[in-house]
Protein backbone atom coordinates (compact mmCIF):
# COMPACT_ATOMS: atom_id res chain seq x y z
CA UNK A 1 -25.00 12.03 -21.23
CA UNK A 2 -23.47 14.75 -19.27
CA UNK A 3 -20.58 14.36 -16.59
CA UNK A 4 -23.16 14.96 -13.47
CA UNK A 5 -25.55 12.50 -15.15
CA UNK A 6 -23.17 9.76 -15.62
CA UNK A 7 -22.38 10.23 -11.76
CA UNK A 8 -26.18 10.21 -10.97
CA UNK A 9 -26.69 6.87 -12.78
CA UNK A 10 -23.51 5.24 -12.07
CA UNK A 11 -23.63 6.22 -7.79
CA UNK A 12 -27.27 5.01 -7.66
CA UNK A 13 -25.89 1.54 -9.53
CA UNK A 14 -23.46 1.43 -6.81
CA UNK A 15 -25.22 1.67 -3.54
CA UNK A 16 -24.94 -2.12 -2.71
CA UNK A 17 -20.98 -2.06 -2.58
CA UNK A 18 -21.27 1.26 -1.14
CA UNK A 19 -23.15 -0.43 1.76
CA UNK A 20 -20.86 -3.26 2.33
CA UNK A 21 -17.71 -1.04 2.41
CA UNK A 22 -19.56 0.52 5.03
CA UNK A 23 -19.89 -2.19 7.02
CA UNK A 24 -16.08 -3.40 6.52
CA UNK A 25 -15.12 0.44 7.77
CA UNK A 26 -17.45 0.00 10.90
CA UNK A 27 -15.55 -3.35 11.51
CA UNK A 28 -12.47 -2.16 11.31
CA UNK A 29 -13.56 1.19 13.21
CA UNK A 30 -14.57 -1.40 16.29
CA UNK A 31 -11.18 -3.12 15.84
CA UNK A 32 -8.88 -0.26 16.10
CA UNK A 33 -10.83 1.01 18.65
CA UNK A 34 -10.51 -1.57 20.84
CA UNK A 35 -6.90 -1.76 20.42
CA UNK A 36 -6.69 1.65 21.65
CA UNK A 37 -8.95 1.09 24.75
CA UNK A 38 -7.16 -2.34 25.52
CA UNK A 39 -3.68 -0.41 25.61
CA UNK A 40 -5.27 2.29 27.65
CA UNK A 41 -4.02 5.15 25.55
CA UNK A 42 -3.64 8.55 27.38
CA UNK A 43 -2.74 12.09 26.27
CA UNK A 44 1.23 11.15 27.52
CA UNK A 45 1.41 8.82 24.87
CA UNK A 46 1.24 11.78 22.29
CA UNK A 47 4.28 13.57 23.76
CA UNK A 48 7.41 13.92 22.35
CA UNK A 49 10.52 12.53 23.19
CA UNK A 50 14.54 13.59 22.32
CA UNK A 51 17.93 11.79 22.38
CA UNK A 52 18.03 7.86 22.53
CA UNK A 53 14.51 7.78 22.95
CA UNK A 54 14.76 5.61 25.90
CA UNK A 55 11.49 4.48 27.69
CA UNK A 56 9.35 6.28 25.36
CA UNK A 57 5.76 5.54 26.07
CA UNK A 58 4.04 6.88 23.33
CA UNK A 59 6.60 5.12 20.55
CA UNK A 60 6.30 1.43 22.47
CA UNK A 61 2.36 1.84 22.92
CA UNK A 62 2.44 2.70 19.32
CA UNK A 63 3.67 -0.41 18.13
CA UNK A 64 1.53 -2.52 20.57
CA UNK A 65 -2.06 -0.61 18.75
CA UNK A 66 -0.99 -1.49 15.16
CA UNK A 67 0.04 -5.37 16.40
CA UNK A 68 -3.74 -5.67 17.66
CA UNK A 69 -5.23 -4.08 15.01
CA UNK A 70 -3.23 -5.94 12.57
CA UNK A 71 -3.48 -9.05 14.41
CA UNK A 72 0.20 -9.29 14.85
CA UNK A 73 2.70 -10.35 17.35
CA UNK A 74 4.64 -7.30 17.40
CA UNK A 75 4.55 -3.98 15.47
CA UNK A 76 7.53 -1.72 14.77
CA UNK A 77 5.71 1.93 14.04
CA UNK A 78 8.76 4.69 12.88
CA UNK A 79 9.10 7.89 11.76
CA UNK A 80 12.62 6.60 10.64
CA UNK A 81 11.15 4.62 7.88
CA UNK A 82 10.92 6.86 5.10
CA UNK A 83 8.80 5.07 2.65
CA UNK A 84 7.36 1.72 2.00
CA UNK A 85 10.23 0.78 -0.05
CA UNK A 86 12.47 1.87 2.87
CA UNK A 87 10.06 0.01 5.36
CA UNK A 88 10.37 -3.25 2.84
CA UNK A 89 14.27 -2.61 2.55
CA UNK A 90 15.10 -2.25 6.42
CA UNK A 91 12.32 -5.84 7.31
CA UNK A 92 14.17 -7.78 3.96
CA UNK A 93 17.74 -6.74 5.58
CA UNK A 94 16.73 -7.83 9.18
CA UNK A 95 15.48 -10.70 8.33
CA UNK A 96 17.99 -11.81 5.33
CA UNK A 97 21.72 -12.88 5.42
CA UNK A 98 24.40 -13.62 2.93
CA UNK A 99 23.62 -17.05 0.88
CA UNK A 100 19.98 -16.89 1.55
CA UNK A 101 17.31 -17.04 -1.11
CA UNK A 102 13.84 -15.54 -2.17
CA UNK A 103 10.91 -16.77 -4.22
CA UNK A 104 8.75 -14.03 -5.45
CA UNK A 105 5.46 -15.95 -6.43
CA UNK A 106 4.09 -12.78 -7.50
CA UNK A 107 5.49 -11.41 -10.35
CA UNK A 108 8.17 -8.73 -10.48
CA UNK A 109 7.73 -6.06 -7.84
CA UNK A 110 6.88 -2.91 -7.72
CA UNK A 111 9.99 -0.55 -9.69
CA UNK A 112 11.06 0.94 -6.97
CA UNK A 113 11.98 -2.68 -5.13
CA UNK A 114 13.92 -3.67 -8.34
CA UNK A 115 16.89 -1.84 -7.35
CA UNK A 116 16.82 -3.28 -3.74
CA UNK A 117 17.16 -6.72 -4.79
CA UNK A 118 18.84 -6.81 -7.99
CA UNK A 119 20.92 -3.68 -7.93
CA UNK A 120 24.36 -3.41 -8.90
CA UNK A 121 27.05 -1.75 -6.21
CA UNK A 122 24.87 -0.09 -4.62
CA UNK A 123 24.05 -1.83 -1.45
CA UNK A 124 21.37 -3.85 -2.89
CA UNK A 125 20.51 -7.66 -1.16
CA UNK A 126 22.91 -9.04 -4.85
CA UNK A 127 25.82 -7.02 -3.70
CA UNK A 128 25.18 -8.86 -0.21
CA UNK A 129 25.23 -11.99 -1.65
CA UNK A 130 21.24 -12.72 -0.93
CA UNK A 131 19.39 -14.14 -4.34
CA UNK A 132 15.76 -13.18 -4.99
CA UNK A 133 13.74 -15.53 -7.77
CA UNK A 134 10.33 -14.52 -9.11
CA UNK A 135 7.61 -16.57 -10.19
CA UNK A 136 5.58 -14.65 -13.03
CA UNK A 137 2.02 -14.54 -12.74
CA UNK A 138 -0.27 -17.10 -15.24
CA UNK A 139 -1.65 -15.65 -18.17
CA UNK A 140 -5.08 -14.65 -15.32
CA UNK A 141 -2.71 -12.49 -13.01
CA UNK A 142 -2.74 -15.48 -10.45
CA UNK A 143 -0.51 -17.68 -9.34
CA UNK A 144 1.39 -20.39 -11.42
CA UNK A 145 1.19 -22.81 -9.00
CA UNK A 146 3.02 -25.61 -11.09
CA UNK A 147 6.08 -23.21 -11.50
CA UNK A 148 6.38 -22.38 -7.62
CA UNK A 149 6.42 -25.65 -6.50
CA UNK A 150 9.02 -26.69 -8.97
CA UNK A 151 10.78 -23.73 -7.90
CA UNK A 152 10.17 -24.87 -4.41
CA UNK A 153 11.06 -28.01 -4.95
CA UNK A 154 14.68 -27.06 -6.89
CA UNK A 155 16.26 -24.78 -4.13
CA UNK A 156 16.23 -24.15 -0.56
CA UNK A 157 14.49 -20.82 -0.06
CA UNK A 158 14.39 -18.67 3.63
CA UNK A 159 11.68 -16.56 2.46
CA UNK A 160 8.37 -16.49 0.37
CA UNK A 161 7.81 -12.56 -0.81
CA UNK A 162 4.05 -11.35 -1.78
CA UNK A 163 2.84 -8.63 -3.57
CA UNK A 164 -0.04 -7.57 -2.95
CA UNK A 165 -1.40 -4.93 -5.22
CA UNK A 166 -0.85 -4.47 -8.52
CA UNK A 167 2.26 -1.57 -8.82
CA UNK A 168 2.22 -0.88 -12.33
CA UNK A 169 1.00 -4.20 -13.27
CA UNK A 170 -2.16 -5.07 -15.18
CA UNK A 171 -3.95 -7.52 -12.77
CA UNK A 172 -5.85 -6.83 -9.58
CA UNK A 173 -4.64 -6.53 -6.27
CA UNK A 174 -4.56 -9.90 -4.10
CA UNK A 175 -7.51 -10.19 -1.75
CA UNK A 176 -6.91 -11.50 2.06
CA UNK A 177 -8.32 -14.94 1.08
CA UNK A 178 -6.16 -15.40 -1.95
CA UNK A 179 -2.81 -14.32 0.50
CA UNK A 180 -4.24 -17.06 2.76
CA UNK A 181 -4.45 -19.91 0.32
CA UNK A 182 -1.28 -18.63 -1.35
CA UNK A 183 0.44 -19.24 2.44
CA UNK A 184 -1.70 -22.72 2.59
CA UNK A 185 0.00 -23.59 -0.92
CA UNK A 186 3.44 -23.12 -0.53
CA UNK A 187 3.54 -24.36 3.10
CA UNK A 188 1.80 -27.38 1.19
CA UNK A 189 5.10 -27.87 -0.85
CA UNK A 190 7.24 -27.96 2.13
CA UNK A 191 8.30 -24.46 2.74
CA UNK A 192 8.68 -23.81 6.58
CA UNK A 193 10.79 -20.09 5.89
CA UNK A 194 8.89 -16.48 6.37
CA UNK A 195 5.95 -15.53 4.09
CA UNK A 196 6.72 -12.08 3.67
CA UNK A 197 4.11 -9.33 2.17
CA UNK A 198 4.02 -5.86 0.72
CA UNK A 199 1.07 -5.42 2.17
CA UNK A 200 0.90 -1.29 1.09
CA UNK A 201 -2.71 0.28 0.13
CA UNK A 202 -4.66 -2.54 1.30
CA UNK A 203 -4.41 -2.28 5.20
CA UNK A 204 -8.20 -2.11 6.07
CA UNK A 205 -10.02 -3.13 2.97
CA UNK A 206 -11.31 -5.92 4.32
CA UNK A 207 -12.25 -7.17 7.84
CA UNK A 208 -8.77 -9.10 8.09
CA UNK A 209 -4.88 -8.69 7.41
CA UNK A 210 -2.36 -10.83 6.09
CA UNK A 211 -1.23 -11.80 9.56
CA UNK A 212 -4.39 -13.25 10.06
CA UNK A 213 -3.95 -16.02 7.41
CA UNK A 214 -0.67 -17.30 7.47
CA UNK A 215 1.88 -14.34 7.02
CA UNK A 216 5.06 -13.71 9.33
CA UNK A 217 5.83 -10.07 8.54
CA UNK A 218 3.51 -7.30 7.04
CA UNK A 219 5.33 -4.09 6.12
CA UNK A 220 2.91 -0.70 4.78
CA UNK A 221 4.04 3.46 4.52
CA UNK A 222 1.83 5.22 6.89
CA UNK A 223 1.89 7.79 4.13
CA UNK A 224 -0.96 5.83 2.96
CA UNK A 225 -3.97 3.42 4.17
CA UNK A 226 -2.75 3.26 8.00
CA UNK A 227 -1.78 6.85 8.20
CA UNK A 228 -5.29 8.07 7.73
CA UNK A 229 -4.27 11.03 6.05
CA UNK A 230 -2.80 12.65 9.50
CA UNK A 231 0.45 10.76 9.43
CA UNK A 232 3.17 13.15 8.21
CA UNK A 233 5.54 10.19 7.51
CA UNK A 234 6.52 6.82 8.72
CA UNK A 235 6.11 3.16 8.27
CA UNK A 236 4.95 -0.08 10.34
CA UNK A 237 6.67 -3.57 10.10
CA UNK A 238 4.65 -6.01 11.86
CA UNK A 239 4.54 -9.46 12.30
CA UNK A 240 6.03 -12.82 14.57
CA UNK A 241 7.62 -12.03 17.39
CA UNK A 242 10.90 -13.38 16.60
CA UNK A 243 11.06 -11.60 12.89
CA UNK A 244 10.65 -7.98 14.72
CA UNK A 245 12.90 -8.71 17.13
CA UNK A 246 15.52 -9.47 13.88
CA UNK A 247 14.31 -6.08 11.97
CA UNK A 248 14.47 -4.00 15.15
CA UNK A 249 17.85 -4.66 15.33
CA UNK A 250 18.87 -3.30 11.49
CA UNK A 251 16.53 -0.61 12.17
CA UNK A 252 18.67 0.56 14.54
CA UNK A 253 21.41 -1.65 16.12
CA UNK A 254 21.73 -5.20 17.03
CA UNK A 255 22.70 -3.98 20.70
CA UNK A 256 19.75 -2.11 21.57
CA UNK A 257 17.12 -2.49 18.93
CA UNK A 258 13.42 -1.52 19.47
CA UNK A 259 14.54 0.35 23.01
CA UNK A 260 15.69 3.61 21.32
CA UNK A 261 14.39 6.01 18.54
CA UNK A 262 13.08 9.19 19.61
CA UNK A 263 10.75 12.07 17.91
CA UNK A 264 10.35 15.42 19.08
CA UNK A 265 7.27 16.59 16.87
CA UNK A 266 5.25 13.92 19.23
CA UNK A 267 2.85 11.02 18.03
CA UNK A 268 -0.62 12.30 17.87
CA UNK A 269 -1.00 12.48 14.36
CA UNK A 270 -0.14 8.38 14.09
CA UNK A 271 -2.48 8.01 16.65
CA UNK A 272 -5.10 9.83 15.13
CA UNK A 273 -4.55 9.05 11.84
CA UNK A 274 -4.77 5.02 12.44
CA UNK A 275 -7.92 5.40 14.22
CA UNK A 276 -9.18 7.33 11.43
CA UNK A 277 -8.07 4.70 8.68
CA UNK A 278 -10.67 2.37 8.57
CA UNK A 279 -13.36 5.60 7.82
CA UNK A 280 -10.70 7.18 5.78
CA UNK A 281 -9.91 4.52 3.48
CA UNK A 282 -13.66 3.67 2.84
CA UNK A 283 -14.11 6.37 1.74
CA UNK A 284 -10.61 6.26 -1.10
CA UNK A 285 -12.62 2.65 -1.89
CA UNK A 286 -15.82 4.39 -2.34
CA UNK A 287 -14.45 7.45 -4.53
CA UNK A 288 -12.20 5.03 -6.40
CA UNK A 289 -15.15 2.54 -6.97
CA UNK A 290 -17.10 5.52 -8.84
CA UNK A 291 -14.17 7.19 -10.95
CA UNK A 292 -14.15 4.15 -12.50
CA UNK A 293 -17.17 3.00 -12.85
CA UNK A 294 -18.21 6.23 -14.76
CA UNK A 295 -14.85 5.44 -16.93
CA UNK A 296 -15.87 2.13 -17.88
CA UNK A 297 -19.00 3.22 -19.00
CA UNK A 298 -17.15 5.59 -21.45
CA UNK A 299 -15.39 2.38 -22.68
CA UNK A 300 -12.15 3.00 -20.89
CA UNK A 301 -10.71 -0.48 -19.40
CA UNK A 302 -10.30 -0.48 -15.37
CA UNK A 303 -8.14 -2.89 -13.17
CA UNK A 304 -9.99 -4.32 -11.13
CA UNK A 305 -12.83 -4.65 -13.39
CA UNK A 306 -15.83 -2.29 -12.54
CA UNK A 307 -18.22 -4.75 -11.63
CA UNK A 308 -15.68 -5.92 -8.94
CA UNK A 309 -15.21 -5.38 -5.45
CA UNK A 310 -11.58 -3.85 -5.16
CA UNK A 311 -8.74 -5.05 -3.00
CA UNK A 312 -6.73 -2.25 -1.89
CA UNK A 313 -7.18 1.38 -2.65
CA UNK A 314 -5.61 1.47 -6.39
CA UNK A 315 -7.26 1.30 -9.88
CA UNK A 316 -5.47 1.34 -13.07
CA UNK A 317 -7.75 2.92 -16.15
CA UNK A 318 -5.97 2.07 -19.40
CA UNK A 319 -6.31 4.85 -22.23
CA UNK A 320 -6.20 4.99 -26.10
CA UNK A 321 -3.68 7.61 -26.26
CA UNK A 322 -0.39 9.85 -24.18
CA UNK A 323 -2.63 12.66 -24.52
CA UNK A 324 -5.34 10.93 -22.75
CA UNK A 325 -3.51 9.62 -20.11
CA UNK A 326 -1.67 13.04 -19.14
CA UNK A 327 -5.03 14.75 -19.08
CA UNK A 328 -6.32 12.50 -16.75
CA UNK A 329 -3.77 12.93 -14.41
CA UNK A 330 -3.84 16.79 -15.29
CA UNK A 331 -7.25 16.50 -13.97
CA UNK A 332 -6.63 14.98 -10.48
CA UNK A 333 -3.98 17.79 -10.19
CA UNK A 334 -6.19 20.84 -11.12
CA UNK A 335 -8.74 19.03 -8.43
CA UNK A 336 -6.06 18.87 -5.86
CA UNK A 337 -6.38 21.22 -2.38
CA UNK A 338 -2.96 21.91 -2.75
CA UNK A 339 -1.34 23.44 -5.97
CA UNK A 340 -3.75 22.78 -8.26
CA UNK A 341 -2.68 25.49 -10.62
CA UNK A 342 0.39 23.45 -11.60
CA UNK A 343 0.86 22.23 -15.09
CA UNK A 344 2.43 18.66 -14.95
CA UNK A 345 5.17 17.29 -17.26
CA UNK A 346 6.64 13.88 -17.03
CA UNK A 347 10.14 13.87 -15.06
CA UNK A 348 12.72 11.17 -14.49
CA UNK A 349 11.75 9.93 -11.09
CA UNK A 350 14.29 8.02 -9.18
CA UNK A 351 13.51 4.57 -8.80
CA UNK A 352 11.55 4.27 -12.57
CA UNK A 353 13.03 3.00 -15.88
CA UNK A 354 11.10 5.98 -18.04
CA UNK A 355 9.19 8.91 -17.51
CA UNK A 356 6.69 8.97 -14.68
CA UNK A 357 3.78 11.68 -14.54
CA UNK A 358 2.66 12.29 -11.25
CA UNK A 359 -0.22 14.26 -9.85
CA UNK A 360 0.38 14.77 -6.20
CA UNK A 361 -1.89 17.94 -4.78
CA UNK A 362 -1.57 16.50 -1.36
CA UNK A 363 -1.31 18.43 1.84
CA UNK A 364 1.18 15.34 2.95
CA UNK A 365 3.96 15.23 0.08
CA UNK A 366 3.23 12.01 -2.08
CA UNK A 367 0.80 10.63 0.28
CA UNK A 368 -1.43 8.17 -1.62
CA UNK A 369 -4.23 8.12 0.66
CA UNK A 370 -4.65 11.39 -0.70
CA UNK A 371 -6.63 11.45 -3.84
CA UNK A 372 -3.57 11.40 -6.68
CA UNK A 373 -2.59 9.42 -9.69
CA UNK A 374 0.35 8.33 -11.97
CA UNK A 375 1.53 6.95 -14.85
CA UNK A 376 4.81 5.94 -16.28
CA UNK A 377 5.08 7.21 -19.99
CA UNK A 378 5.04 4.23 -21.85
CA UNK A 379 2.42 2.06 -23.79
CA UNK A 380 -0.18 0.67 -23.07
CA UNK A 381 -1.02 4.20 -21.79
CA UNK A 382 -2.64 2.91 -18.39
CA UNK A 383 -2.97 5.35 -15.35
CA UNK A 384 -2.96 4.89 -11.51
CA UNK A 385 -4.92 6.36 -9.31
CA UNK A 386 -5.63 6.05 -5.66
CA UNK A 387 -6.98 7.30 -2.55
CA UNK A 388 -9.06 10.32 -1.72
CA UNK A 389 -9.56 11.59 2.34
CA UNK A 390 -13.28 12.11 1.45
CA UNK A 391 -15.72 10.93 -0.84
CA UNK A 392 -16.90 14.20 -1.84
CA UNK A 393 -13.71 15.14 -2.62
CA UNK A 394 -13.41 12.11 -5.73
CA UNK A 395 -16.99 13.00 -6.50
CA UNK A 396 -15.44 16.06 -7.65
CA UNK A 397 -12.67 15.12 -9.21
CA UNK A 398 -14.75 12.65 -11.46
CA UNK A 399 -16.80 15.73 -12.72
CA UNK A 400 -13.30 17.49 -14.06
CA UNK A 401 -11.85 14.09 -15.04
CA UNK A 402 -15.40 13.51 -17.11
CA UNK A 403 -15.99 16.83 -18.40
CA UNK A 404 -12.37 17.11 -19.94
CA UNK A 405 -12.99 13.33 -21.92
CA UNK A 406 -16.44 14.48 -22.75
CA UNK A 407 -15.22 17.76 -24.14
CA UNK A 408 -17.62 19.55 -21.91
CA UNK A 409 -17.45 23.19 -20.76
């Protein structure tokens, strides 16, 4: 079968989930609309603003749309968080002090987080004297509930940490409901600290956020789902009241916390790009959905499973060989707006413990809401892939990614 066949067969196979992603964007559309319309956002709100920042409409009116559309208490929304590991490193250091503990329950995090916690002399939460446990994941990438509870039950612990997708992990990314009963289950065991969650590539998947079943703090890049593609950088921390309050006060200082923090480019792009999101990342669910769908019906392996409905915006795709894997990322790269003539090799990238290739043809530098993909050079040869502004444009890229396995001209 040829590469434009396979998408044929495999799109018309898909038109059920296609509808019912639909219908979660048009939710989520309503949602973040009304958060705009209840907060009465005006064109001043998109101005910029030097200095301390001090009475800065558009940044506080910010932060008041993402806590509604998140469902949230409060919502810190910066330009001064750099990443999501940054946005993750600033809420764990707010809310964290010397001789408090964490319980992971999700496995080990993401690689970039490793250093955070368990780094040596170099600022990490161990040189602060602030231990972080993990809980690995049962043999069915879910939770080992026996093992948390006796972990639970061992030690004193100020804060739960979730995961929620997959990093470079083989298991699926955690749906809503499962962060819900994972909140029910430790609370259950007698843990009254904060349930804390990475909550990056899944903000408007589904029709609710973690905050909505049990979480304290959420913390996302808005490089990727929330950004909506128009966000040139940033991140959101939202959550309880009284936890924002805390990280406000390490993002900038404990005497005047959320009331500075200026940005003179203005803050229409965040705007814009969070009330595109919930279209936006439909359409990174719908494009991911058929990349691998046509993949598993060449017999390559996808996480989540192609029959499934995913969770966040990822999918892993595990290959037989390095050569397979690299031209598969080669292949997002040649498909890429922006330099797509650029031949990728594998680099040390800071944060990794081996070689990581990336393909990154974004017109936002390493957004992942833009349709790109990764892979760390090591076996079993699985690569990452994620995102996509427009389903036309992963329709695309699936014909290059197909025709180079299928040897086709």
């Amino acid at each position: 079968m040829k590469a434009t066949e396979l998408i044929a067969a495999q799109e018309r196979a898909l038109s059920d989930r296609f509808s019912k992603i639909d219908e979660t964007a048009l939710y989520n559309q309503r949602k973040v609309l009304d958060a705009f319309r209840e907060e009465m956002i005006a064109l001043r709100h998109f101005a910029p603003s030097t200095g301390y920042g001090y009475g800065d409409e558009g940044r506080d009116a910010l932060g008041r749309v993402f806590a509604r559309s998140f469902k949230a208490e409060r919502a810190i929304v910066s330009p001064a968080l750099l990443s999501g590991t940054h946005a993750l490193t600033v809420a764990l250091f707010g809310l964290l002090k010397t001789g408090d503990s964490v319980l992971c329950i999700t496995g080990t995090p993401y690689d970039t987080l490793r250093g955070v916690v368990w780094g040596k002399d170099n600022g990490s939460l161990a040189d602060y004297g602030i231990s972080f446990d993990v809980v690995e994941l049962n043999a069915s990438g879910k939770l080992d509930e026996a093992a948390i509870r006796a972990a639970l039950g061992k030690k004193s612990y100020s804060m739960v940490y979730i995961q929620r997708s997959r990093g470079y992990e083989l298991r699926d990314a955690f749906t809503v409901e499962e962060i819900g009963k994972m909140c029910e289950f430790v609370k259950s065991c007698g843990f009254t600290g904060c349930i804390f969650v990475d909550n990056c590539y899944g903000e408007f998947v589904e029709t609710r956020e973690p905050c909505e079943v049990g979480a304290d703090v959420i913390v996302g890049s808005l490089i990727k789902n929330p950004g909506g593609g128009l966000a040139p950088t940033g991140g959101y921390i939202a959550g309880k009241e009284a936890c924002i309050s805390r990280i406000e006060n390490r993002l900038t200082a404990p005497s005047v916390g959320g009331e500075v923090g200026s940005y003179a480019y203005g803050y229409q792009y965040y705007y814009q790009g969070l009330f595109l999101a919930p279209h936006t990342v439909a359409q990174a669910l719908k494009g991911g959905l058929l990349i691998g769908a046509c993949l598993d019906a060449l017999g390559y392996e996808n996480f989540p499973a192609a029959d499934k409905m995913p969770a966040d915006i990822t999918r892993a795709v595990r290959f037989n060989t390095e050569e397979e894997l690299c031209g598969f990322i080669q292949s997002v790269q040649e498909c890429s707006p922006v330099d797509s003539f650029v031949h990728l090799e594998a680099w040390d990238m800071p944060g990794y413990d081996c070689k990581v290739i990336m393909a990154a043809g974004s017109f936002v530098q390493g957004a992942s809401i833009e349709l790109s993909a990764d892979a760390p050079i090591r076996k079993p040869y699985t690569a990452y892939f994620q995102g996509g502004l427009t389903y036309e444009h992963c329709r695309i890229a699936c014909e290059y990614i197909l025709k180079r396995l299928l040897h086709e001209e």
